[in-house]
C-alpha atoms as a PDB file:
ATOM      1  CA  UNK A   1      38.659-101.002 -13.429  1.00  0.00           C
ATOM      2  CA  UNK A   2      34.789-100.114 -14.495  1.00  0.00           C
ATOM      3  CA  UNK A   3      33.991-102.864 -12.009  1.00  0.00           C
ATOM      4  CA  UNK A   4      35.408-101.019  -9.352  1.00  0.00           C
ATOM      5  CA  UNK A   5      33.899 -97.677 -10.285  1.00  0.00           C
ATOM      6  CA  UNK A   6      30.382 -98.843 -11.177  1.00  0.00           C
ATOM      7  CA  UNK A   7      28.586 -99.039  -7.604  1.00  0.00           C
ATOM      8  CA  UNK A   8      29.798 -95.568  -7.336  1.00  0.00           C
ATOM      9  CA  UNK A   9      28.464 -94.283 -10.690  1.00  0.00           C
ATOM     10  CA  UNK A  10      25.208 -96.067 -10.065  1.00  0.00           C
ATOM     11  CA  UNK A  11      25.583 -93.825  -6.733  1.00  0.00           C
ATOM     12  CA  UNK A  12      25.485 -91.000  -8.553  1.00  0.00           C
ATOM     13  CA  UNK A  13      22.961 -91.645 -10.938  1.00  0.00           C
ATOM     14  CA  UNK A  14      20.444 -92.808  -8.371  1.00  0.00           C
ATOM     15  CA  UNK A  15      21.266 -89.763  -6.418  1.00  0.00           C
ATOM     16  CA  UNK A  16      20.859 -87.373  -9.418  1.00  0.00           C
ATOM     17  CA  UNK A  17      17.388 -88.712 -10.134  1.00  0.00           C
ATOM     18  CA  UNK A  18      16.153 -88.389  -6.587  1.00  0.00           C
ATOM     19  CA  UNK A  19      17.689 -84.942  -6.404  1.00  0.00           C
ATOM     20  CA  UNK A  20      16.480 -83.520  -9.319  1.00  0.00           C
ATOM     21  CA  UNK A  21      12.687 -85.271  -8.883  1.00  0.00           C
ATOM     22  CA  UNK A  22      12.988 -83.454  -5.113  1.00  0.00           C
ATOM     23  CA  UNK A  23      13.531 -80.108  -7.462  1.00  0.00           C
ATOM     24  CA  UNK A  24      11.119 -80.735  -9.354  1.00  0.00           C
ATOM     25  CA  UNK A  25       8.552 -80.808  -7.027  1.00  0.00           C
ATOM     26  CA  UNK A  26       9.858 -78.937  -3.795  1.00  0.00           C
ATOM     27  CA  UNK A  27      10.774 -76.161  -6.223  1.00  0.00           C
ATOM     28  CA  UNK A  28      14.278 -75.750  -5.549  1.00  0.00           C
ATOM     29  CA  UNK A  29      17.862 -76.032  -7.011  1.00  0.00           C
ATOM     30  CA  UNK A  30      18.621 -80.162  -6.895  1.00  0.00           C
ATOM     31  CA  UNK A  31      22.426 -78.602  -8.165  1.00  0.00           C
ATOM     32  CA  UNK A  32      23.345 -77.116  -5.354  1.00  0.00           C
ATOM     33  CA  UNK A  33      22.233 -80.382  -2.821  1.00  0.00           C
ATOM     34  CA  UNK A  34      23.572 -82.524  -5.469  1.00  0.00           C
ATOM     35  CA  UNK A  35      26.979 -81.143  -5.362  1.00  0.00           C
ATOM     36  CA  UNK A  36      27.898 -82.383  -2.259  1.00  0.00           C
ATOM     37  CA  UNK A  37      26.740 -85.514  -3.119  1.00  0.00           C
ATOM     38  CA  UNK A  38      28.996 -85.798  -6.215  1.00  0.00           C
ATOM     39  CA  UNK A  39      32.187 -84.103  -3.518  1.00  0.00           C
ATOM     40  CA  UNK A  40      31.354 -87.045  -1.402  1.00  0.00           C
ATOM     41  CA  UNK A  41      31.596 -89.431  -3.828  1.00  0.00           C
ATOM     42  CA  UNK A  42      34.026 -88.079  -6.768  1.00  0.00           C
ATOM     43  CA  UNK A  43      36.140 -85.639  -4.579  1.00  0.00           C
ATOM     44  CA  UNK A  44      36.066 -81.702  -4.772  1.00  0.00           C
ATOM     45  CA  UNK A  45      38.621 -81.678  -8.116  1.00  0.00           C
ATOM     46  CA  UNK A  46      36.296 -83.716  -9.756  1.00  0.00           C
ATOM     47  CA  UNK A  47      32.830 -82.213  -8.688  1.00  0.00           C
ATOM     48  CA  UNK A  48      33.411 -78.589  -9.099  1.00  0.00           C
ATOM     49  CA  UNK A  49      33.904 -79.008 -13.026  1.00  0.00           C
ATOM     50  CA  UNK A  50      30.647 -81.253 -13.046  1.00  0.00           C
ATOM     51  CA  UNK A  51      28.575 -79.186 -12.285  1.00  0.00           C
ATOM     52  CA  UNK A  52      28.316 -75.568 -13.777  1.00  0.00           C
END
């Protein structure tokens, strides 16, 4: 079963670190563009409780 979900948490993770080093330096909330990244991947049940 972690097999299964692993590519899609290393998905995540490699998406949360490019979103929130575009925050960083563009200036702007990485939250809000990574939210749709985590609906895509987790569904909206699981993605609104995520992130605050």
């Amino acid at each position: 079963m972690l097999v299964d979900l692993l590519p899609t948490l290393l998905a995540a993770s490699l998406a949360a670190f490019l979103l929130a080093l575009l925050s960083a330096v563009a200036g702007f909330g990485g939250g809000a563009l990574l939210m749709s990244v985590f609906t895509a991947l987790f569904g909206l049940r699981v993605a609104v409780p995520m992130l605050p």
